[in-house]
N, C-alpha and C. Protein backbone atom coordinates (compact mmCIF):
# COMPACT_ATOMS: atom_id res chain seq x y z
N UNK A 1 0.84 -1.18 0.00
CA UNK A 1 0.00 0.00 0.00
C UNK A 1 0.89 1.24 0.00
N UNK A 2 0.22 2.46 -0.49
CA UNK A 2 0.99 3.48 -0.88
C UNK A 2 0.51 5.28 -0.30
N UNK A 3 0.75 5.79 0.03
CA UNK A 3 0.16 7.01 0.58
C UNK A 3 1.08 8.43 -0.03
N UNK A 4 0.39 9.33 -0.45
CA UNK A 4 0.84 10.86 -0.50
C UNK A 4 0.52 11.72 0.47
N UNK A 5 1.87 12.25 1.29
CA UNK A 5 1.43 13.50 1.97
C UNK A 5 1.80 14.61 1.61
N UNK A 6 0.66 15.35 1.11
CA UNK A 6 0.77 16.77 0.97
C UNK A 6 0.98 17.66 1.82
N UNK A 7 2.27 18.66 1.87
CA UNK A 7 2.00 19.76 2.63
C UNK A 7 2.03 21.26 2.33
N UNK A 8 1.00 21.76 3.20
CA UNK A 8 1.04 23.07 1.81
C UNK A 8 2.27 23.75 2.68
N UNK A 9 3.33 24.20 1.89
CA UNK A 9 4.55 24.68 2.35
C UNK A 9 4.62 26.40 2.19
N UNK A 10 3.39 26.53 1.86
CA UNK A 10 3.53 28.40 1.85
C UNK A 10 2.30 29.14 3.05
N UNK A 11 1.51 27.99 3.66
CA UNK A 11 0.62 28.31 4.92
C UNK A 11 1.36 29.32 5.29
N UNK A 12 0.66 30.31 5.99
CA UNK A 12 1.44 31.49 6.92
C UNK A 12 0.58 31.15 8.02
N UNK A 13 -0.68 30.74 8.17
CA UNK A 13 -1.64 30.14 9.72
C UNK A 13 -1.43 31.23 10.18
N UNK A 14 -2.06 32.33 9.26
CA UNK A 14 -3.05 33.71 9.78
C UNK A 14 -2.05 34.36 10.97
N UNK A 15 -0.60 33.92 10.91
CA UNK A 15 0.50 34.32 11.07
C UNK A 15 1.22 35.58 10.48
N UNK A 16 2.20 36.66 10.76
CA UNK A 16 2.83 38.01 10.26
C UNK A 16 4.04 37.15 9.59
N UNK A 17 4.50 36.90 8.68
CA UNK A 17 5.81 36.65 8.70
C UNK A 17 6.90 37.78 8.62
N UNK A 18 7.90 37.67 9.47
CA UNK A 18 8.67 38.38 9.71
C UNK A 18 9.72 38.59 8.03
N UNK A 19 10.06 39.61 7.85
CA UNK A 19 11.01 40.00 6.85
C UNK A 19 12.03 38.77 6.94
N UNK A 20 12.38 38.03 5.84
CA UNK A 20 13.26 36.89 5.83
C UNK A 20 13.06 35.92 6.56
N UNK A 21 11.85 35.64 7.62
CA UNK A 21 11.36 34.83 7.94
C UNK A 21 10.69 33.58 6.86
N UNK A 22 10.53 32.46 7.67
CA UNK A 22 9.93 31.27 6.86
C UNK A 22 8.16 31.24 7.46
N UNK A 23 7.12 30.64 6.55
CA UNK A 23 6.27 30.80 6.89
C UNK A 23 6.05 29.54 7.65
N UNK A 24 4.99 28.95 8.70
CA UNK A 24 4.58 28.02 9.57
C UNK A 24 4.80 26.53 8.67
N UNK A 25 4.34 27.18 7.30
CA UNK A 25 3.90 25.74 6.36
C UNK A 25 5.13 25.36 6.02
N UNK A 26 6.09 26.28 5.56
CA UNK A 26 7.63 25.77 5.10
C UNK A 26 8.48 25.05 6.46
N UNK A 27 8.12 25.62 7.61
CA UNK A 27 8.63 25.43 8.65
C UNK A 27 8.34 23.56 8.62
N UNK A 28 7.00 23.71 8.67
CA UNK A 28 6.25 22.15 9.12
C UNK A 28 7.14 21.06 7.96
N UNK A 29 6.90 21.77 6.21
CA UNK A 29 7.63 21.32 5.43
C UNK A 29 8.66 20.76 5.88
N UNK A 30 9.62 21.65 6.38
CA UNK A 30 11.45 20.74 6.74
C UNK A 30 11.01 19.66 7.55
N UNK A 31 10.55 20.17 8.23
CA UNK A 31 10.19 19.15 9.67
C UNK A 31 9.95 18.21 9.18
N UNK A 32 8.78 17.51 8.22
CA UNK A 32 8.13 16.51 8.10
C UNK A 32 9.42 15.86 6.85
N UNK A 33 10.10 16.70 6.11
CA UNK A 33 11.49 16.17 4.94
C UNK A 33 12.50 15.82 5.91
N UNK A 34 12.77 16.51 7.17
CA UNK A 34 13.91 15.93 7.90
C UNK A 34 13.80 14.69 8.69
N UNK A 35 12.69 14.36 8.78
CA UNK A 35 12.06 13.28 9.69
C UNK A 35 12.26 11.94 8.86
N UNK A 36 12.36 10.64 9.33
CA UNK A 36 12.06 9.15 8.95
C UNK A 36 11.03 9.10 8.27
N UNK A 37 10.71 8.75 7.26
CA UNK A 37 9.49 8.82 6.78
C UNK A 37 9.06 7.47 6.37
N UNK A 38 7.89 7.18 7.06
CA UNK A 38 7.14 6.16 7.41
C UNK A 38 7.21 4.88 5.98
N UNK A 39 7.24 3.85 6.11
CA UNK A 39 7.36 2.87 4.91
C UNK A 39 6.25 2.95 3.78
N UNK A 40 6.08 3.60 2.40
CA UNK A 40 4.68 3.63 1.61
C UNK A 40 4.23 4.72 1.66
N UNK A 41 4.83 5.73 2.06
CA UNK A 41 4.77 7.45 2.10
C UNK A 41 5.60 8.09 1.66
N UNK A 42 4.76 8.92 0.87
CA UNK A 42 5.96 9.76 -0.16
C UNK A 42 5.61 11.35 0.46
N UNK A 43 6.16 12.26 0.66
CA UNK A 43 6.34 13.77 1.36
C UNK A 43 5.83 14.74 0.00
N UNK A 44 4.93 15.07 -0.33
CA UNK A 44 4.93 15.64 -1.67
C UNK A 44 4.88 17.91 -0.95
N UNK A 45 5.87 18.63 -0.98
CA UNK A 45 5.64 19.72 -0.44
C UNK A 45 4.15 20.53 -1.69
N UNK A 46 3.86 21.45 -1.42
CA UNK A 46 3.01 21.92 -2.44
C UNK A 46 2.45 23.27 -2.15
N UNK A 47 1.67 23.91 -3.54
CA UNK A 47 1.82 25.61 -2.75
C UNK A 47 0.58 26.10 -1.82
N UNK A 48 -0.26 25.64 -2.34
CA UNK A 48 -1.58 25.45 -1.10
C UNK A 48 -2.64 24.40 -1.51
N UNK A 49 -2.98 24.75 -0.07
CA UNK A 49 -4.13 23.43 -0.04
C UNK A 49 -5.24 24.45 0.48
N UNK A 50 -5.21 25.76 0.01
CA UNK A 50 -6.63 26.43 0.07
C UNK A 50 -6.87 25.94 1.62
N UNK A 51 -6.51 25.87 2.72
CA UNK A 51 -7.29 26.22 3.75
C UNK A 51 -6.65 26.93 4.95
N UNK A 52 -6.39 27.78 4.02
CA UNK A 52 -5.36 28.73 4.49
C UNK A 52 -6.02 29.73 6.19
N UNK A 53 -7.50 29.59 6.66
CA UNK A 53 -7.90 29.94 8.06
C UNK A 53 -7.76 28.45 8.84
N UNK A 54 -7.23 27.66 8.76
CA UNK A 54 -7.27 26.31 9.22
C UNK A 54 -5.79 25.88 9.57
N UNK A 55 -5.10 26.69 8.73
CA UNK A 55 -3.43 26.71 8.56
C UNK A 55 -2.96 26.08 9.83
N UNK A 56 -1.69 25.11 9.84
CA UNK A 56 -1.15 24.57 8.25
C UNK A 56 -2.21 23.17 8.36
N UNK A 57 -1.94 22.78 6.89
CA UNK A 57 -2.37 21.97 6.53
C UNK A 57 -1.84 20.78 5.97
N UNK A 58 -2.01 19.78 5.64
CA UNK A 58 -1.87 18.50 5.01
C UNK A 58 -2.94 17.64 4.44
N UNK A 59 -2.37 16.87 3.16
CA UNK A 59 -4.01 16.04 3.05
C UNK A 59 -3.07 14.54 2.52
N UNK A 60 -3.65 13.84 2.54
CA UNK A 60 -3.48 12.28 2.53
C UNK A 60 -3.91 11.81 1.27
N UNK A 61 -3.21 11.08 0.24
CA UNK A 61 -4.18 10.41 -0.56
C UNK A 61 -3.42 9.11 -0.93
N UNK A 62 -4.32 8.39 -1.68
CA UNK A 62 -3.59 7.31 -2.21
C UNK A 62 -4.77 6.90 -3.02
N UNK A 63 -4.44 5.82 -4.05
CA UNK A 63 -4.88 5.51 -5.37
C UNK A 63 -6.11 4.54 -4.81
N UNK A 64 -6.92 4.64 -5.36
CA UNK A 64 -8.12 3.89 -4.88
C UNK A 64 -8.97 4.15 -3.16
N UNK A 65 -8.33 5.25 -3.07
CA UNK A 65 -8.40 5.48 -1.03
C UNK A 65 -9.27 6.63 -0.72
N UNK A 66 -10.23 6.86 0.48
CA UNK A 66 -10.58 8.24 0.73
C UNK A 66 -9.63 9.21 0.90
N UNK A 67 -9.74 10.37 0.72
CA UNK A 67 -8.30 11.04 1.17
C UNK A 67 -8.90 11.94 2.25
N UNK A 68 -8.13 12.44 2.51
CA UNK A 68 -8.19 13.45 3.86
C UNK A 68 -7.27 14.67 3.79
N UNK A 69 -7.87 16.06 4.70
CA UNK A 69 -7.10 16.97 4.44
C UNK A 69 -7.31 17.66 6.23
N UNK A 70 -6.01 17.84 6.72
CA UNK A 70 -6.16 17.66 8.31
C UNK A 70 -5.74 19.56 8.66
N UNK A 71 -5.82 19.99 9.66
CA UNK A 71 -5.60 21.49 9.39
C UNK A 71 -5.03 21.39 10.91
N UNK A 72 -4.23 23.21 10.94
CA UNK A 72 -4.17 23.32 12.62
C UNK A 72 -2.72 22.91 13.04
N UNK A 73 -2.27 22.53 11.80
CA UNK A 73 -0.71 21.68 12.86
C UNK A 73 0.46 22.37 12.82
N UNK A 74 1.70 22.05 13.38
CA UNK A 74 2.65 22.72 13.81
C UNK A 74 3.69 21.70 13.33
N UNK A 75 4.90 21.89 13.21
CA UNK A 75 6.15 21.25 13.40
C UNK A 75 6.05 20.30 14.32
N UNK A 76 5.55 20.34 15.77
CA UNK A 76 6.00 20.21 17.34
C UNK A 76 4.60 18.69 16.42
N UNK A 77 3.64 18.37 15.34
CA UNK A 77 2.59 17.32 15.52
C UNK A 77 3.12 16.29 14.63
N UNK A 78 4.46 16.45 14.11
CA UNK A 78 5.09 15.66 12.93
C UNK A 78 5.58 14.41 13.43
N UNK A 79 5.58 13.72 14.80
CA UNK A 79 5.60 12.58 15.08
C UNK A 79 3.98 11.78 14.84
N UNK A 80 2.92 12.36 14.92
CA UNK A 80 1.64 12.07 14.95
C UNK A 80 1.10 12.16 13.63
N UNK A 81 1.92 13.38 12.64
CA UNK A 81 1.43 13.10 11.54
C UNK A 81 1.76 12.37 11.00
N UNK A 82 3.35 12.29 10.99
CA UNK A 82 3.84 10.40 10.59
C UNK A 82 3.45 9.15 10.78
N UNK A 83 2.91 9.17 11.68
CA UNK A 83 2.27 8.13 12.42
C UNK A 83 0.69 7.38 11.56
N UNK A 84 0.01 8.83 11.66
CA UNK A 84 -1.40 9.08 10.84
C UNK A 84 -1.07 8.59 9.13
N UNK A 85 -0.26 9.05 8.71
CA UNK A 85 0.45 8.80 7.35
C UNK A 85 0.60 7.22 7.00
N UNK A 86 1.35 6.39 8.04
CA UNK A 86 1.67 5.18 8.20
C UNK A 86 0.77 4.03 8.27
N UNK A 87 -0.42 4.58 9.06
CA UNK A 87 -1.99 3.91 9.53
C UNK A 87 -2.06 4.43 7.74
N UNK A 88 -2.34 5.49 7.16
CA UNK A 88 -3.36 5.62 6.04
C UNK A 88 -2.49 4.61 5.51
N UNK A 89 -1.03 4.95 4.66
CA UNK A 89 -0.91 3.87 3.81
C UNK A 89 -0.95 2.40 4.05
N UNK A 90 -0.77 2.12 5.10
CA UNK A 90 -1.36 0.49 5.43
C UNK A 90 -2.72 0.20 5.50
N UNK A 91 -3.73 1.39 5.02
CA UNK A 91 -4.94 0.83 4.71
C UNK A 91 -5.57 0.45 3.33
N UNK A 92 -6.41 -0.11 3.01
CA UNK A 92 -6.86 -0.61 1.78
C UNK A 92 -7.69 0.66 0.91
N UNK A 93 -8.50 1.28 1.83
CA UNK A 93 -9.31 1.78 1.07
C UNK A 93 -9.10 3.46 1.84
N UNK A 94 -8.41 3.38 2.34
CA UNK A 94 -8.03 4.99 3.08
C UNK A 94 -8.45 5.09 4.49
N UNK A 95 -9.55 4.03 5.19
CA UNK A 95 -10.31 4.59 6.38
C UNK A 95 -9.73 3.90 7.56
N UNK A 96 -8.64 4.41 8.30
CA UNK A 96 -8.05 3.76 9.14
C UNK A 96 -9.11 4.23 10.38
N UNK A 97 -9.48 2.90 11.12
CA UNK A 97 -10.59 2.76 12.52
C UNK A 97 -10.08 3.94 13.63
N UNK A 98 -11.15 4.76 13.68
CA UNK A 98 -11.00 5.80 14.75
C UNK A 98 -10.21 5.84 15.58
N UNK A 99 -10.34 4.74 16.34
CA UNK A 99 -9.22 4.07 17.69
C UNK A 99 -7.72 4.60 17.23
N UNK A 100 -7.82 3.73 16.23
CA UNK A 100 -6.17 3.94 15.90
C UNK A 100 -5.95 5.05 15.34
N UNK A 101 -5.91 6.19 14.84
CA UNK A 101 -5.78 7.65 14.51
C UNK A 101 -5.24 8.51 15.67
N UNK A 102 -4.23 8.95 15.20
CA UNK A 102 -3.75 10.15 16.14
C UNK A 102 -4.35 10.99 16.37
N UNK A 103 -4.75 11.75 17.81
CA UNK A 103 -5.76 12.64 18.02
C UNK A 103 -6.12 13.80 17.26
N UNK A 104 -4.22 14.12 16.70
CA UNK A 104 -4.54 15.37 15.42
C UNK A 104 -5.39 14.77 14.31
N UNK A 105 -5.45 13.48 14.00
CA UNK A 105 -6.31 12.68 12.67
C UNK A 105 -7.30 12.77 13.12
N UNK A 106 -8.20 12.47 14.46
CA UNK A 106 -9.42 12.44 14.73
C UNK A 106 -9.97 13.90 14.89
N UNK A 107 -9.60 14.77 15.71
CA UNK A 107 -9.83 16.35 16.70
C UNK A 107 -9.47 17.22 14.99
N UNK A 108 -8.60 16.93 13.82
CA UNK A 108 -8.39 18.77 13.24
C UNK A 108 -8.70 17.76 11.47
N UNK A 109 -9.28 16.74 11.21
CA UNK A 109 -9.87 16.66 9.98
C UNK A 109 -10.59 18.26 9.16
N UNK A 110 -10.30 18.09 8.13
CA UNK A 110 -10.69 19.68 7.51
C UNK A 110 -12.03 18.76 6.53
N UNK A 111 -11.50 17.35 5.87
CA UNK A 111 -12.30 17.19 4.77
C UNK A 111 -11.85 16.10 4.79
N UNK A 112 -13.08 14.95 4.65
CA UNK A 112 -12.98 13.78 3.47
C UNK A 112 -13.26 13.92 2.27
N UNK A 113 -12.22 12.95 1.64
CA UNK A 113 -12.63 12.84 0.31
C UNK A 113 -12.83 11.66 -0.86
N UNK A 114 -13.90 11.23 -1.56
CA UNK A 114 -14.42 10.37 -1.75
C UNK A 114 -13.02 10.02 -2.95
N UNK A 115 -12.98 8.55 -3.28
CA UNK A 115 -12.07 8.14 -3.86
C UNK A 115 -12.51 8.70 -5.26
N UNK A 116 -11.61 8.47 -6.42
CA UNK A 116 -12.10 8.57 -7.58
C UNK A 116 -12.55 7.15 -8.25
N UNK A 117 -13.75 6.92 -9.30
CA UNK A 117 -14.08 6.07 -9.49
C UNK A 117 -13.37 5.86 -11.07
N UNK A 118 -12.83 4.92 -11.40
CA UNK A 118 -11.88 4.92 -12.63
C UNK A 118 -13.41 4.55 -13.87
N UNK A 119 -14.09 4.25 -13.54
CA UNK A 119 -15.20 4.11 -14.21
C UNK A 119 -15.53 5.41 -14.91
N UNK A 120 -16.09 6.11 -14.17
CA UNK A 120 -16.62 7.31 -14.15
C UNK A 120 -15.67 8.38 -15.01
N UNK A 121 -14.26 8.08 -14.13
CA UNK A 121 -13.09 9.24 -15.66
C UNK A 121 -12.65 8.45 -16.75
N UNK A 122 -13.13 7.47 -16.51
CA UNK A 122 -12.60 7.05 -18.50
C UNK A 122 -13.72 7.28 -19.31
N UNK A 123 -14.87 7.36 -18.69
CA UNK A 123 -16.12 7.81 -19.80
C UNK A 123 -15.96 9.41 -20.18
């Protein structure tokens, strides 16, 4: 099984950025590129994920899977989002059981999202 994590790396999270400062999302960015990254997860950085009052953000996907787009996080949640990342790609169809979800996966969900049906885009 296989998972994409998106992070939007230009979030500012309704943040000032300081002159030559980095914004929250680039920040989270290194964090989550400097880190171990979970087996079947690929780090994809990106310029937004539009939920920019929710800031920062991330969303989850994988091929045949619900995806998810989680808001609210920091650098300091990148053990939990790894974690969350690891549960998605070891699932079949995207919906890893409540229980097991890191509280940031359960408590700061922004959006599910329904898989794509390969049916439906080849017509």
């Amino acid at each position: 099984m296989a998972a994409t994590l998106c992070v939007c790396a230009t979030c500012k999270a309704d943040q000032i950025v300081p002159e030559g400062g980095q914004p929250l999302g680039a920040q989270l960015r290194d964090a989550l590129l400097a880190a171990e990254c979970p087996q079947g997860v690929t780090i994809k950085p990106v310029d937004c994920l539009s939920a920019c009052a929710q800031g920062c953000a991330v969303a989850l996907q994988g091929r045949g899977k619900w995806g998810y787009v989680y808001g609210r996080l920091t650098p300091a949640d990148v053990p939990d989002i790894l974690a969350g990342a690891a549960a998605y790609a070891a699932s079949t169809d995207g919906i890893v059981p409540w229980r097991e979800r890191p509280v940031i996966f359960r408590k700061q969900s922004l959006a599910r999202i329904p898989p794509l049906d390969p049916i439906a885009v080849e017509q």
